[in-house]
Protein backbone atom coordinates (compact mmCIF):
# COMPACT_ATOMS: atom_id res chain seq x y z
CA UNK A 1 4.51 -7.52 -27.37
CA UNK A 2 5.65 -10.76 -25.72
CA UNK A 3 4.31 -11.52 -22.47
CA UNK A 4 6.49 -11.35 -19.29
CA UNK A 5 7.68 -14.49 -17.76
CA UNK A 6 6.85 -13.52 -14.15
CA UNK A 7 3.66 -12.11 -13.26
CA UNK A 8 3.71 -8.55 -11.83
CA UNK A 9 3.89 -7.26 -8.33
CA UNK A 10 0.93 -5.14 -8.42
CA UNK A 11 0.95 -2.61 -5.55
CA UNK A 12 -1.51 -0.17 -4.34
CA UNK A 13 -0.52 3.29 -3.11
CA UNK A 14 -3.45 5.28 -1.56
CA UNK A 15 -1.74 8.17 -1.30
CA UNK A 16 -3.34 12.11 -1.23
CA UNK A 17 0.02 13.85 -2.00
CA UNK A 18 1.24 14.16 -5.75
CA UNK A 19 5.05 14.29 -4.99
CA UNK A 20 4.66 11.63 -2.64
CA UNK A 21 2.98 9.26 -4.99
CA UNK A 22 4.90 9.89 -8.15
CA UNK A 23 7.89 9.46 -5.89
CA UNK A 24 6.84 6.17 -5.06
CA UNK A 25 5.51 5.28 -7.74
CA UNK A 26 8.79 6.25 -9.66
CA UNK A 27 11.08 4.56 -7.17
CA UNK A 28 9.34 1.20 -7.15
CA UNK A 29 7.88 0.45 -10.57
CA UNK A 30 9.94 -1.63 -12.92
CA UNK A 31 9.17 -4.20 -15.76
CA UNK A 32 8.20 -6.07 -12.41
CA UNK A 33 6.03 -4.20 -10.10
CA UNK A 34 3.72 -1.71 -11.09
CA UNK A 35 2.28 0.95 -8.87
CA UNK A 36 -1.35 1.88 -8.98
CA UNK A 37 -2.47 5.22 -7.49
CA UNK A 38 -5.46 6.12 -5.93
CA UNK A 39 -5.90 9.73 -4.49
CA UNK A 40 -8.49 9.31 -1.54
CA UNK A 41 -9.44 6.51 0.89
CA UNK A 42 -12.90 5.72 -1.18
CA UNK A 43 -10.73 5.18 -4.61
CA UNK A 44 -8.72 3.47 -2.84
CA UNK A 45 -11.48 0.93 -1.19
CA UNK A 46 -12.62 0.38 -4.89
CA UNK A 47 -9.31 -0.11 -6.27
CA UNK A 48 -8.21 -2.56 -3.50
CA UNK A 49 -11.56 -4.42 -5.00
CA UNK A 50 -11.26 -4.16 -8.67
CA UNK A 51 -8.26 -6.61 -9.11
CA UNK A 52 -5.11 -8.98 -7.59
CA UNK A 53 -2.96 -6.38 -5.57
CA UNK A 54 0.33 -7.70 -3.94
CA UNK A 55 1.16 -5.36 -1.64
CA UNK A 56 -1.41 -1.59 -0.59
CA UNK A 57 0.99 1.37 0.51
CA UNK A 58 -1.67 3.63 2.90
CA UNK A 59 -1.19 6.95 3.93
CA UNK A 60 -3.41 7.34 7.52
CA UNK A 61 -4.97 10.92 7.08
CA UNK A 62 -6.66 10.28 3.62
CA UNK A 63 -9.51 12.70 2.36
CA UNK A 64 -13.07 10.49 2.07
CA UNK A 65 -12.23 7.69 3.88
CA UNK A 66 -9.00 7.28 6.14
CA UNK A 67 -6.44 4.81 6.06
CA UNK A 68 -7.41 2.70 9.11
CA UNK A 69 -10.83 2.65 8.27
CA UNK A 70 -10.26 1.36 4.90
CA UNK A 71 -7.81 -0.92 6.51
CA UNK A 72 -10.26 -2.71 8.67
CA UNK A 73 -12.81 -2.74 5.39
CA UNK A 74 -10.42 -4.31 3.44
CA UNK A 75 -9.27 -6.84 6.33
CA UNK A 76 -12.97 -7.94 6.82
CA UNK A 77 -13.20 -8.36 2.95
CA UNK A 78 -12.46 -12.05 2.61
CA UNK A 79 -11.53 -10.92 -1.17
CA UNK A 80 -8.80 -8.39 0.30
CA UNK A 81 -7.84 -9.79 3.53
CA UNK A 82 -4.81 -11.91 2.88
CA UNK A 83 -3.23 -8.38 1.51
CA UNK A 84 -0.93 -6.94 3.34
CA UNK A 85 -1.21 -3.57 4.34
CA UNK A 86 1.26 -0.94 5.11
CA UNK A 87 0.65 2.27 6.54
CA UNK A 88 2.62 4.88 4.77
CA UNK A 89 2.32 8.06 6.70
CA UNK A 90 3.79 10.99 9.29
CA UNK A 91 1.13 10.19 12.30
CA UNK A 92 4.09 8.99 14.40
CA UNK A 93 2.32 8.53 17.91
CA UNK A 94 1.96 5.06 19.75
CA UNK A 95 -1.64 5.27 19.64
CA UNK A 96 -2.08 5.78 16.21
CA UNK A 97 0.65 2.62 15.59
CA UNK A 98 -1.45 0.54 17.85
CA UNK A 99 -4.99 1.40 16.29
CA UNK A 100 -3.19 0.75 12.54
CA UNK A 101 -2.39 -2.79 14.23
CA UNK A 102 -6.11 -3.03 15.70
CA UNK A 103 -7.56 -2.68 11.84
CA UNK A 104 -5.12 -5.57 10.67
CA UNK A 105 -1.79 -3.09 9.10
CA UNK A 106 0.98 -5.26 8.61
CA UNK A 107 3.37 -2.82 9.56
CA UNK A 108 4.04 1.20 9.83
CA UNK A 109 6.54 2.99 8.08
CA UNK A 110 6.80 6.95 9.13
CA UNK A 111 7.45 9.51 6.75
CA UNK A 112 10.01 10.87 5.62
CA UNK A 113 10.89 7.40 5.03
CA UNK A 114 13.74 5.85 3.21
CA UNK A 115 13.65 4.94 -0.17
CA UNK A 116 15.70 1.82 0.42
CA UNK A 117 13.68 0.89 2.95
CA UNK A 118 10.47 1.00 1.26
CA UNK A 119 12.42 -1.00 -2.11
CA UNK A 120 13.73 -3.89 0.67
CA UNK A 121 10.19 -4.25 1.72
CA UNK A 122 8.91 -4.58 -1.49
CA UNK A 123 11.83 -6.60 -2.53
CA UNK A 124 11.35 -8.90 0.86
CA UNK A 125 7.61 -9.38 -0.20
CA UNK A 126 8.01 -10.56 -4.09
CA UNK A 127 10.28 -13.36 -2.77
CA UNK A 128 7.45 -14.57 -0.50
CA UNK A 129 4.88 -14.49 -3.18
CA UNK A 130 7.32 -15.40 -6.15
């Protein structure tokens, strides 16, 4: 198999729903991007470690570990800091907006989201990177 030209967007989704990962993952990956899933805020940690991710997709109320605290891990983690994070989830409240923003989230995008929103992101973030 030949190699691809362009290097892949690697993403992280740290996601504890099944339909809402494979419905990410479906929507975004391509020859392109590809999606990695982890099911709990500790997987996710590790995963965020293990190799080069582009872009991590969070959900807030993770089992294990939540989403901001792995948030502010990975932001302290001079391997992982540079990675933006997004906060993929339904807590909708200023508060929990602001302390997303206090652990270093790029930005907050409330479920149900759109897909087209979520594809212009990642679309928005490949051409910085590219």
């Amino acid at each position: 198999m030949a190699a691809s030209p362009q290097k892949p967007f690697n993403i992280l989704l740290v996601e504890d729903e099944p339909v809402i990962r494979e419905l990410v993952r479906s929507m975004l990956s391509d020859g392109s991007v590809e999606v990695v899933c982890a099911a709990n805020g500790l997987e996710g940690l590790k995963l965020a470690r293990s190799r080069p991710f582009q872009l991590i997709l969070m959900d807030v109320v993770l089992p294990q570990l939540d989403g901001i605290s792995v948030c502010r891990m990975l932001k302290s983690d001079p391997s992982t800091s540079e990675v933006p994070v997004y906060m993929l989830t339904a807590k909708s409240k200023k508060a929990d907006m602001e302390s997303a923003t206090m652990a270093g989230a790029s930005g907050y995008i409330q479920k149900p989201f759109k897909g087209a929103d979520l594809m212009a992101l990642v679309e928005r973030l490949r051409t910085v990177v590219a």
